[in-house]
Protein backbone atom coordinates (compact mmCIF):
# COMPACT_ATOMS: atom_id res chain seq x y z
CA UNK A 1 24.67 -2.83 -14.81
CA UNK A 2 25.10 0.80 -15.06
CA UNK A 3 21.79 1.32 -17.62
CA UNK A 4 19.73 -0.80 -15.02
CA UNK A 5 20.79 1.48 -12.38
CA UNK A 6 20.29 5.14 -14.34
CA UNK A 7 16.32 4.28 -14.98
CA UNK A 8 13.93 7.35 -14.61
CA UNK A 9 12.90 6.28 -10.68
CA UNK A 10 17.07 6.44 -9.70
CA UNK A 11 17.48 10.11 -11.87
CA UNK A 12 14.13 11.31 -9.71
CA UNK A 13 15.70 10.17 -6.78
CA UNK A 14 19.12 11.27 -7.43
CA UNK A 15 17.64 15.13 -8.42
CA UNK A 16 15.68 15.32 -5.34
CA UNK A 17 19.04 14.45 -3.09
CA UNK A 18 20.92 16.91 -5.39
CA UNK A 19 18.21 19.97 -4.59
CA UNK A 20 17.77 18.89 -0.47
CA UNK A 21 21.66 18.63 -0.21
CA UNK A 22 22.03 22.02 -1.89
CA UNK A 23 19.82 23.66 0.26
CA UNK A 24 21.24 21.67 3.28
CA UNK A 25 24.75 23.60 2.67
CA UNK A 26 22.95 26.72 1.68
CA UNK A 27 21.03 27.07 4.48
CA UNK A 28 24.29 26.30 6.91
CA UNK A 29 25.80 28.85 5.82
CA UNK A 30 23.35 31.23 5.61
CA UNK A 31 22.34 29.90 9.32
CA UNK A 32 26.46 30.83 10.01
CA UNK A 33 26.22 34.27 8.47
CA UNK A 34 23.15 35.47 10.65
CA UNK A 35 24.49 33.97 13.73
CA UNK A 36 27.80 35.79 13.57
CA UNK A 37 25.78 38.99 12.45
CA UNK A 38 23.75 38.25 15.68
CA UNK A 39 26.74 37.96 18.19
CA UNK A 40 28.27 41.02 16.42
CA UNK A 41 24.65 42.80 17.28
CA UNK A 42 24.86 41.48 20.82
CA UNK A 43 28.51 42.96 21.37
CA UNK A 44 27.73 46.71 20.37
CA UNK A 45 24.72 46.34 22.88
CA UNK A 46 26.89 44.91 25.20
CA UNK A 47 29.62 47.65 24.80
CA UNK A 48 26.74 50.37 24.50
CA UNK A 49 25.84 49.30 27.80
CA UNK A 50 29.35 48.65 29.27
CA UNK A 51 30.08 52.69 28.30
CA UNK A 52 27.06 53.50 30.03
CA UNK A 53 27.82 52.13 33.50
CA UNK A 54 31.46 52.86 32.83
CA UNK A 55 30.56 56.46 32.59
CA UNK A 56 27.10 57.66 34.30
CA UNK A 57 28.10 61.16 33.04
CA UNK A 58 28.40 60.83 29.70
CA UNK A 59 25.90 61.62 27.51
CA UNK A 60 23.80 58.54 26.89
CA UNK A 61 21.76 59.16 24.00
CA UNK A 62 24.08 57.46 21.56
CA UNK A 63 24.61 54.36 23.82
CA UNK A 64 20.43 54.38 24.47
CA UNK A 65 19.84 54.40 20.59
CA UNK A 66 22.07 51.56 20.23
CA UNK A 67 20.48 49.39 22.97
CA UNK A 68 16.94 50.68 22.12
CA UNK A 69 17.70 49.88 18.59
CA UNK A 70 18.02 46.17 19.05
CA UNK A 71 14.29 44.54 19.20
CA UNK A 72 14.50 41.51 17.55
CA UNK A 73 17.39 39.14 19.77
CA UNK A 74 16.81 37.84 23.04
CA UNK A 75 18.95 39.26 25.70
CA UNK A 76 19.48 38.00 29.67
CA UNK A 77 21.55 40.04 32.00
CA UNK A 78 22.59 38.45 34.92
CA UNK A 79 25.65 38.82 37.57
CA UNK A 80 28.39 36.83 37.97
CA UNK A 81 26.33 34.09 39.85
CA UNK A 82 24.05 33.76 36.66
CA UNK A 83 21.24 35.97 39.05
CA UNK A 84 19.16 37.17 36.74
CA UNK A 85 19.20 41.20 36.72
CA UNK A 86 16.95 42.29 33.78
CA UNK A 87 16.07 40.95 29.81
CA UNK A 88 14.82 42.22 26.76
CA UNK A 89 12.72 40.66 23.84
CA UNK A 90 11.29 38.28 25.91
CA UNK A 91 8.00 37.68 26.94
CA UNK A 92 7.38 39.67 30.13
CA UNK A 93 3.89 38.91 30.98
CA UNK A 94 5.05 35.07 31.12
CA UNK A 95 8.34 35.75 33.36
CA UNK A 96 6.09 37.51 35.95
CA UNK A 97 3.72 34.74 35.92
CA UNK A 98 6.14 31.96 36.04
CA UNK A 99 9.74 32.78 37.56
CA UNK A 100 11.59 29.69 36.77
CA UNK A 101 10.91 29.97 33.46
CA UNK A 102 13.11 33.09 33.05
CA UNK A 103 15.65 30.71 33.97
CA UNK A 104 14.87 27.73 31.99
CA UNK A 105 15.39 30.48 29.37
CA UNK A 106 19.25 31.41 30.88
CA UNK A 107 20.20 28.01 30.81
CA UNK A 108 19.23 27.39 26.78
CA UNK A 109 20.94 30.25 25.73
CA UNK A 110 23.47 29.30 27.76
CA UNK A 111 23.99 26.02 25.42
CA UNK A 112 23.25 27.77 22.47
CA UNK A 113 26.18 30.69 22.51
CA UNK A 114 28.62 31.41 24.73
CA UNK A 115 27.66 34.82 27.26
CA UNK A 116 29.68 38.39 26.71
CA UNK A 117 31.08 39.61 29.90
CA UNK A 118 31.61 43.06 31.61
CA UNK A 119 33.89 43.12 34.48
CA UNK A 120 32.71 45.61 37.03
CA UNK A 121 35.32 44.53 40.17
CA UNK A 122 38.15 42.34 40.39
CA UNK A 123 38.12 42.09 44.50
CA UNK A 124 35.53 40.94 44.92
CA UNK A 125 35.17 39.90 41.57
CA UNK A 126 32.06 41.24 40.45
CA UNK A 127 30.40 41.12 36.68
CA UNK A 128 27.74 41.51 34.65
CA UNK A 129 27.07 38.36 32.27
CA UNK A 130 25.35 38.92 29.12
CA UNK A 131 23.29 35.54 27.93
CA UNK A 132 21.27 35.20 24.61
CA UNK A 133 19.40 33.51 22.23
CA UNK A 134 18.37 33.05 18.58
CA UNK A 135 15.50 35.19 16.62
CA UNK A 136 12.91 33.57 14.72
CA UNK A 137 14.80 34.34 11.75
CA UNK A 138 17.90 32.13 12.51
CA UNK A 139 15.55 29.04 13.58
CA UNK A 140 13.39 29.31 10.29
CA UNK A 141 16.82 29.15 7.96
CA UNK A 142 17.72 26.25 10.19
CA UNK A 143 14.80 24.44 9.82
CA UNK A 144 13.51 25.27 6.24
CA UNK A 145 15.74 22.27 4.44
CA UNK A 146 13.85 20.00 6.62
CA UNK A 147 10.26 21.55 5.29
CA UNK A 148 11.91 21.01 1.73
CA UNK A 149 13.18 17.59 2.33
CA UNK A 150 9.83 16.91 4.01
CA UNK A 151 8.13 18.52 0.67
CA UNK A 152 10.56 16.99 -2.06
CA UNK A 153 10.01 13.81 -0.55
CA UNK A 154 5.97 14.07 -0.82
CA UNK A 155 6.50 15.51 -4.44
CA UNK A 156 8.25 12.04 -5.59
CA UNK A 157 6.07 10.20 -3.62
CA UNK A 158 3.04 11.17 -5.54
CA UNK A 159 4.88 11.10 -8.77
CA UNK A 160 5.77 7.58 -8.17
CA UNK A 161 2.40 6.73 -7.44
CA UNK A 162 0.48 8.45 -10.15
CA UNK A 163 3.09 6.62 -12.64
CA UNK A 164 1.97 3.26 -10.74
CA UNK A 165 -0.98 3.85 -10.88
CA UNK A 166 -0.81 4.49 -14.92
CA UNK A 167 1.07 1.77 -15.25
CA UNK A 168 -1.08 -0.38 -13.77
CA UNK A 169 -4.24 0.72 -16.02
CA UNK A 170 -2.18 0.30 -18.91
CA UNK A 171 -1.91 -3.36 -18.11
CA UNK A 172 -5.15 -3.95 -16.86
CA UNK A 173 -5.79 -2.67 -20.39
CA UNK A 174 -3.36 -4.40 -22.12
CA UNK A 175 -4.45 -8.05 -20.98
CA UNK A 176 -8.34 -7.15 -21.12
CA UNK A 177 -7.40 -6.07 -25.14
CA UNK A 178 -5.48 -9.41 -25.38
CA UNK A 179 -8.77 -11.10 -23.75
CA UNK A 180 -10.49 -10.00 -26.55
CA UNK A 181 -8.99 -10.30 -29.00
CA UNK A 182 -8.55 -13.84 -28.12
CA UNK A 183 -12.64 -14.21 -27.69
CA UNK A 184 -12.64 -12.89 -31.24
CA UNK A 185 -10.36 -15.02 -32.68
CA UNK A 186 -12.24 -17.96 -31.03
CA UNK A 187 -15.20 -16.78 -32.45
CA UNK A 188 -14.68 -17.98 -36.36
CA UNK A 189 -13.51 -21.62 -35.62
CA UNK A 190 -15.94 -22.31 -32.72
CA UNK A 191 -19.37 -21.39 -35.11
CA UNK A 192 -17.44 -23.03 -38.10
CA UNK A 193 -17.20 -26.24 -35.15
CA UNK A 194 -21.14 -25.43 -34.49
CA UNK A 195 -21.85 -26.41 -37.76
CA UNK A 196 -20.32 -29.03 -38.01
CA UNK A 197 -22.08 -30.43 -35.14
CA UNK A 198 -25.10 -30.05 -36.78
CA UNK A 199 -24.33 -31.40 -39.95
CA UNK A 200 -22.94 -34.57 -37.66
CA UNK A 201 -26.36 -35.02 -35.99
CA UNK A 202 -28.19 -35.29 -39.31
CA UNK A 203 -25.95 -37.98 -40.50
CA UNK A 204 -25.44 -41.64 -39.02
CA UNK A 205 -22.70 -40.15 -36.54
CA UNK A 206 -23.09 -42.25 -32.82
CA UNK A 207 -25.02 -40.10 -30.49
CA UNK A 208 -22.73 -40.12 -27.83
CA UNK A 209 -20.60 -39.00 -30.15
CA UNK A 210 -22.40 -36.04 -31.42
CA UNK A 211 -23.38 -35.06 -27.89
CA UNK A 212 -19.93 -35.06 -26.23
CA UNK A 213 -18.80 -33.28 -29.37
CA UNK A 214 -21.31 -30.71 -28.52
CA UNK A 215 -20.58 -30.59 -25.23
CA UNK A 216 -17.06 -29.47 -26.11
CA UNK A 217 -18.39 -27.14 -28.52
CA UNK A 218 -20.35 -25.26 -25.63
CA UNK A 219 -17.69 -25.51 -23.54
CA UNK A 220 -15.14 -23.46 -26.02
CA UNK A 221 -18.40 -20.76 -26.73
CA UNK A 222 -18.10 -20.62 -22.98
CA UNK A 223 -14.42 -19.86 -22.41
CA UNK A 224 -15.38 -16.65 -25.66
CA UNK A 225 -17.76 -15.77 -23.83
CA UNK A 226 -16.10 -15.63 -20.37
CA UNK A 227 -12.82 -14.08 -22.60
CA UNK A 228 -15.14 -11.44 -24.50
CA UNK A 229 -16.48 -9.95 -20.86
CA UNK A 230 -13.03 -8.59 -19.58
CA UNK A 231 -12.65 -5.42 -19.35
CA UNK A 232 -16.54 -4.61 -19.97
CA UNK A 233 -18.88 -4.38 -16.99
CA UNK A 234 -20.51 -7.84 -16.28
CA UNK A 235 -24.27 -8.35 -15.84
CA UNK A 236 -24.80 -9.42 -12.10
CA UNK A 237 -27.68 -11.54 -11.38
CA UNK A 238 -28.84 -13.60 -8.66
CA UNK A 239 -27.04 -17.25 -8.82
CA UNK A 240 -27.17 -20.34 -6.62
CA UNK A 241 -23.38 -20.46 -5.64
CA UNK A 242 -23.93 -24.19 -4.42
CA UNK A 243 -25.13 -25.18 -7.95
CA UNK A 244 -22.43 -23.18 -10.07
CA UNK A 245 -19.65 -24.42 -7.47
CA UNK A 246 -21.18 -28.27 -7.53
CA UNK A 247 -21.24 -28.07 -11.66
CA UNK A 248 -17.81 -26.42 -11.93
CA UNK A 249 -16.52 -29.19 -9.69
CA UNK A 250 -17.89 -31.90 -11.39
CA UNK A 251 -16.70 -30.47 -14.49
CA UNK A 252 -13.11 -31.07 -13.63
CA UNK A 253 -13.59 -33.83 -11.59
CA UNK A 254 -14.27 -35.98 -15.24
CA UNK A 255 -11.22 -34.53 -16.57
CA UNK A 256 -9.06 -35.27 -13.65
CA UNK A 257 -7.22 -38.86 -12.51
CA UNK A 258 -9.27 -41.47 -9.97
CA UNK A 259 -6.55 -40.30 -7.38
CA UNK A 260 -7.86 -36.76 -6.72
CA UNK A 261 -10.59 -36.46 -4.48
CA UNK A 262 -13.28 -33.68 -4.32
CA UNK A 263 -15.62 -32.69 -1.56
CA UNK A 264 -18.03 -29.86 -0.86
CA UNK A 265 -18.51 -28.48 2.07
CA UNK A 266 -22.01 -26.41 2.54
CA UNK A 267 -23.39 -24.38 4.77
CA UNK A 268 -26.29 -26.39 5.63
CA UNK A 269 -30.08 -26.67 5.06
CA UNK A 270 -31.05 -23.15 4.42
CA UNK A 271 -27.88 -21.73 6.01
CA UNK A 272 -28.80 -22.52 8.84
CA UNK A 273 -27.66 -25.77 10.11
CA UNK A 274 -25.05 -27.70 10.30
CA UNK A 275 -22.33 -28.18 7.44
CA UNK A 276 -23.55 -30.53 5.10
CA UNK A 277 -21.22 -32.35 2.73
CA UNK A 278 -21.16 -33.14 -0.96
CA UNK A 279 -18.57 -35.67 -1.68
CA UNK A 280 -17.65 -35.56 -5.44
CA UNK A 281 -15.43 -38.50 -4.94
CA UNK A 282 -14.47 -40.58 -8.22
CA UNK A 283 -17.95 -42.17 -8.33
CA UNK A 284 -19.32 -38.45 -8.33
CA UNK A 285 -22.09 -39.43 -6.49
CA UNK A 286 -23.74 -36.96 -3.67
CA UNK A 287 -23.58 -38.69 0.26
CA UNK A 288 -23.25 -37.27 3.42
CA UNK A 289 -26.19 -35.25 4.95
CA UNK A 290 -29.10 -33.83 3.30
CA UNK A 291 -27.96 -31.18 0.81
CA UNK A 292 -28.83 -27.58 1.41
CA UNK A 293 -31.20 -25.47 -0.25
CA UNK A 294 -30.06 -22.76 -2.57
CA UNK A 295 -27.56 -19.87 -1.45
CA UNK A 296 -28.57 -17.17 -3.69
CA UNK A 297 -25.39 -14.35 -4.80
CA UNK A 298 -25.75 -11.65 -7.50
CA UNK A 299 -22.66 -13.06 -9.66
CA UNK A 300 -21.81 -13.37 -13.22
CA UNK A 301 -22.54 -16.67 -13.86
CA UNK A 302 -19.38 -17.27 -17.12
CA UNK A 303 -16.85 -15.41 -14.86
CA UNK A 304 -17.66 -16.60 -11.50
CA UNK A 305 -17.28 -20.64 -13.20
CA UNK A 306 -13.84 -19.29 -14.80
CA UNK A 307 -12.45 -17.98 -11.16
CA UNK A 308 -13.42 -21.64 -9.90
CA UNK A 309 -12.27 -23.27 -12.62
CA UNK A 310 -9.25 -21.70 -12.15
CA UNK A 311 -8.57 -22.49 -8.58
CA UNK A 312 -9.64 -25.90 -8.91
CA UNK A 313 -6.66 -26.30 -11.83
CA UNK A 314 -4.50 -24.70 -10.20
CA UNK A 315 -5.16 -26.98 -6.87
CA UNK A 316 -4.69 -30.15 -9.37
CA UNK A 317 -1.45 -28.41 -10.76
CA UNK A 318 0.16 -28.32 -7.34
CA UNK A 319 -1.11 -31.87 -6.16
CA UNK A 320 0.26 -33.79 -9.32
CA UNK A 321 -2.40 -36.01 -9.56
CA UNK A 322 -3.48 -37.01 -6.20
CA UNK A 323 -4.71 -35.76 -3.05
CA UNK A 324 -7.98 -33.82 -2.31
CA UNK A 325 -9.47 -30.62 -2.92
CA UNK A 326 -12.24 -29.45 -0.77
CA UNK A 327 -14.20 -26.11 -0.88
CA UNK A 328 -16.24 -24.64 1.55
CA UNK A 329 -19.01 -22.27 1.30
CA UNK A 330 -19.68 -20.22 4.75
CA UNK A 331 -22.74 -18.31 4.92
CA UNK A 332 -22.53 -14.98 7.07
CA UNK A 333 -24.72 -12.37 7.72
CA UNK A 334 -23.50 -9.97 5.61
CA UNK A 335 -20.98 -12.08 3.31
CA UNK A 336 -20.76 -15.35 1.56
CA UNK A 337 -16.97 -17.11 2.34
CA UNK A 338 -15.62 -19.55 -0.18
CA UNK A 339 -12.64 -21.67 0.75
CA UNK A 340 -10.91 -23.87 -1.87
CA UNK A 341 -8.27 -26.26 -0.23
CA UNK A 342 -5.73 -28.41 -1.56
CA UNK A 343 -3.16 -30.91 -0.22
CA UNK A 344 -0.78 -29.88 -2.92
CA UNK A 345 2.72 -28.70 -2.38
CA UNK A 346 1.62 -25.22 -1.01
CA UNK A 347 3.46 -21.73 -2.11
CA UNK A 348 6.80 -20.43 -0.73
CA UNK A 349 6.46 -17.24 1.20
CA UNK A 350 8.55 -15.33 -1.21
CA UNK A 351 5.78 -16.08 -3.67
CA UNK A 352 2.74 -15.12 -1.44
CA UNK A 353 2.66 -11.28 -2.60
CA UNK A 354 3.41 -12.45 -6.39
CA UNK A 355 0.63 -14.66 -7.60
CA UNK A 356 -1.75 -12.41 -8.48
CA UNK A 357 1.19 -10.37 -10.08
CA UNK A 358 0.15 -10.82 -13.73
CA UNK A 359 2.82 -12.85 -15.82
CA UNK A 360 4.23 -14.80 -12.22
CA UNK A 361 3.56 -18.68 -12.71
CA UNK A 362 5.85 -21.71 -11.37
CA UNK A 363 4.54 -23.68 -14.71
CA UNK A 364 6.54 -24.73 -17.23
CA UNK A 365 4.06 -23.40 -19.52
CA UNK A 366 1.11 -20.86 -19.40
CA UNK A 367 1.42 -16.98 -19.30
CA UNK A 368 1.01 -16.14 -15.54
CA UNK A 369 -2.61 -14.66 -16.19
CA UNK A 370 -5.14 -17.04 -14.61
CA UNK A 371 -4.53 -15.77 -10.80
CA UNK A 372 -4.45 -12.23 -11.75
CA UNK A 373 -7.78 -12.13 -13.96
CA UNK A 374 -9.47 -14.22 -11.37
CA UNK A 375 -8.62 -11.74 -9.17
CA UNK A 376 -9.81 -8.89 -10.98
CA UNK A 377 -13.16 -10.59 -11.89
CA UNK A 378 -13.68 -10.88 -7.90
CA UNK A 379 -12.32 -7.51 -6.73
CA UNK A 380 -13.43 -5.30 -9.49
CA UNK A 381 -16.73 -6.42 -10.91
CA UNK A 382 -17.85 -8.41 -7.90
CA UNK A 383 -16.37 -6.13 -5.41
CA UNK A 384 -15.73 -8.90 -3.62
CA UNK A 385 -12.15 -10.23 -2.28
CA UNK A 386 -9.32 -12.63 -3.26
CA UNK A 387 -6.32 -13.98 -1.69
CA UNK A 388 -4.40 -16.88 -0.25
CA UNK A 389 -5.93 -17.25 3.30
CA UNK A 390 -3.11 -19.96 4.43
CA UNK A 391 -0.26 -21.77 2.38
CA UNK A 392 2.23 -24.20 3.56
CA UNK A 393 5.04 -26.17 2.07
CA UNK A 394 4.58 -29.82 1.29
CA UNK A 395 0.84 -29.19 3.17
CA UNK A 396 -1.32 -27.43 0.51
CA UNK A 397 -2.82 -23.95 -0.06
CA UNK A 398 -6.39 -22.22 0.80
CA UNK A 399 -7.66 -19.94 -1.15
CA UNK A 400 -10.80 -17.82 0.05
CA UNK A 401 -13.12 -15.49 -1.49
CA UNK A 402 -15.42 -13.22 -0.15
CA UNK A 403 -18.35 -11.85 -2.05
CA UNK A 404 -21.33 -9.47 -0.25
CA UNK A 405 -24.64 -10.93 0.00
């Protein structure tokens, strides 16, 4: 418990309340120490000035020095009816401009320290109050642990973040090394597979056979392929989304139970009609309305097919082997909108900022990766967008991606 709390964020944290506190107290009593110095100031001014009317024949010069001396604190004289009478170390040209605030000025130092007094008359009881305030000095001490808190706090900030941010390349590295290396190690088996394919279709092996071998054969050169383009820059060219969607979908429609139905949605003839509809439906026929022309997207043709491929499983994953999945393909102006629905059992809430998190998965099996690459192939080399549009539970999950025309 105690090694999970010490890690390096906690001992950042836990310096940076060490130095503001420090300074805190530091600066308190530093604040103390000029304030008392201050009133001490105030007081031989006071008492310079106090000898002076006390004693109009006296020589002055020593009592002048002193009050002449003191430039820096803000001084109010005023009777004993708080009238004001004269200042120093204020602004003048802004007291003859604006009266009241000479006042305004009276009553803050008023709240700040408590006045020094000369008693000229005790019938009728007649005074002269002295009211004052801070100098700049006082107010900067006061404030400066705020500047540092305000400073220490941006300093860990960016630390944090830079170490995120590292963090986060070194996994994006990590899992496009482990991509392929796994392409790699695919590679051997699946041309040793190739030729056996061949040497199949030169002997008396059924044709159907042969060909659905091969077609598995492709299939697994496909998945190396897709696995060998992580972390390098795809080629983008331009695709027909509705045909790599429609063949991705019929793809796992044969590999999925009678129970699941699939249905495309498109944008209409040209884009610019009406939604047309390609039911994939378990005789995998095409019905509905006419079926649009093509809608043309500069994609990667392997890695686009694995981000659908991936939805789509993931859709049959949460509907346990019946419902319906449905995507539809909005064409914008300026973007191209992909919806995939399911009527599985949805994600929690809790989960909604996880699933792209790479290693998060509610399976009993499987690594957590096929979100977060999917992700990555959309955002990054598409420079597109990914994420969960709606979710409910018990109702099913929309996922929607957005690639520019």
């Amino acid at each position: 418990m105690i090694r999970a709390l010490l890690n390096w964020r906690s001992l950042l944290a836990l310096v940076g309340i060490v130095i503001v506190s420090a300074t805190i107290f530091y600066s308190q009593y530093l604040a103390k120490q000029i304030a008392t110095d201050e009133r001490q100031k105030v007081s031989l001014w006071v008492a310079a000035s106090k000898a002076i009317l006390s004693d109009p024949a006296m020589d002055i010069s020593l009592p002048n020095l002193i009050r002449n001396g003191q430039q820096s604190i803000p001084i109010i004289e005023a009777n004993e009816k708080d009238s004001i009478i004269d200042y120093i170390n204020l602004d003048s040209a802004r007291a003859a401009q604006d009266k009241a605030w000479l006042y305004r000025q009276l009553t803050r130092f008023r709240d700040e320290n408590r006045p020094l007094e000369i008693k000229l008359r005790d019938t009728p009881y007649t005074a002269n109050r002295y009211y004052y305030g801070h100098t700049t000095l006082l107010d900067e001490v006061r404030y400066y642990p705020l500047v540092q808190l305000f400073i220490v706090a941006l300093f860990i900030f960016f630390t944090l973040y830079s170490i995120t941010i590292r963090n986060k390349a070194t996994t994006n590295q990590l899992w496009a090394g482990m991509a392929k290396e796994t392409a790699h190690q695919l590679g051997t088996p699946v041309s040793s597979l190739q030729g056996w394919v061949e040497m199949l279709k030169e002997s008396d092996t059924d044709a159907r056979t042969v060909q659905e071998i091969q077609k598995d054969v492709d299939r697994l050169k496909l998945v190396s392929d897709r696995f060998g383009k992580i972390g390098s820059k795809p080629q983008l060219e331009p695709k027909d989304l509705i045909g790599q969607i429609r063949s991705m979908m019929e793809y796992i429609r044969k590999r999925a139970t009678g129970k699941v139905q699939f249905v495309l949605l498109t944008p209409g003839i040209g884009g610019t009609g009406g939604p047309g509809q390609d039911d994939l439906a378990a005789n995998g026929q095409a019905g509905g309305q006419q079926l649009p022309e093509q809608l043309m997207a500069r994609i990667s043709g392997p890695l686009f097919d694995w981000v659908i491929e991936n939805l789509l499983k993931n859709a049959l994953d949460a509907m346990e082997g019946k419902g319906s999945i449905t995507i539809a393909i909005v064409d914008l102006e300026k973007e191209i909108m992909i919806d995939v629905t399911d009527t599985g059992k949805g994600i929690a809430s809790r989960n909604l900022q996880k699933v792209f998190k790479p290693g998060f998965t509610t399976k009993k099996r499987g690594w957590g990766l096929g979100l977060s690459l999917s992700k990555r192939v959309i955002e990054q080399y598409h420079k597109g967008q990914l994420f969960v549009r709606h979710s409910e539970l018990g109702k099913g999950t929309t996922f929607r991606i957005v690639l520019k025309k």
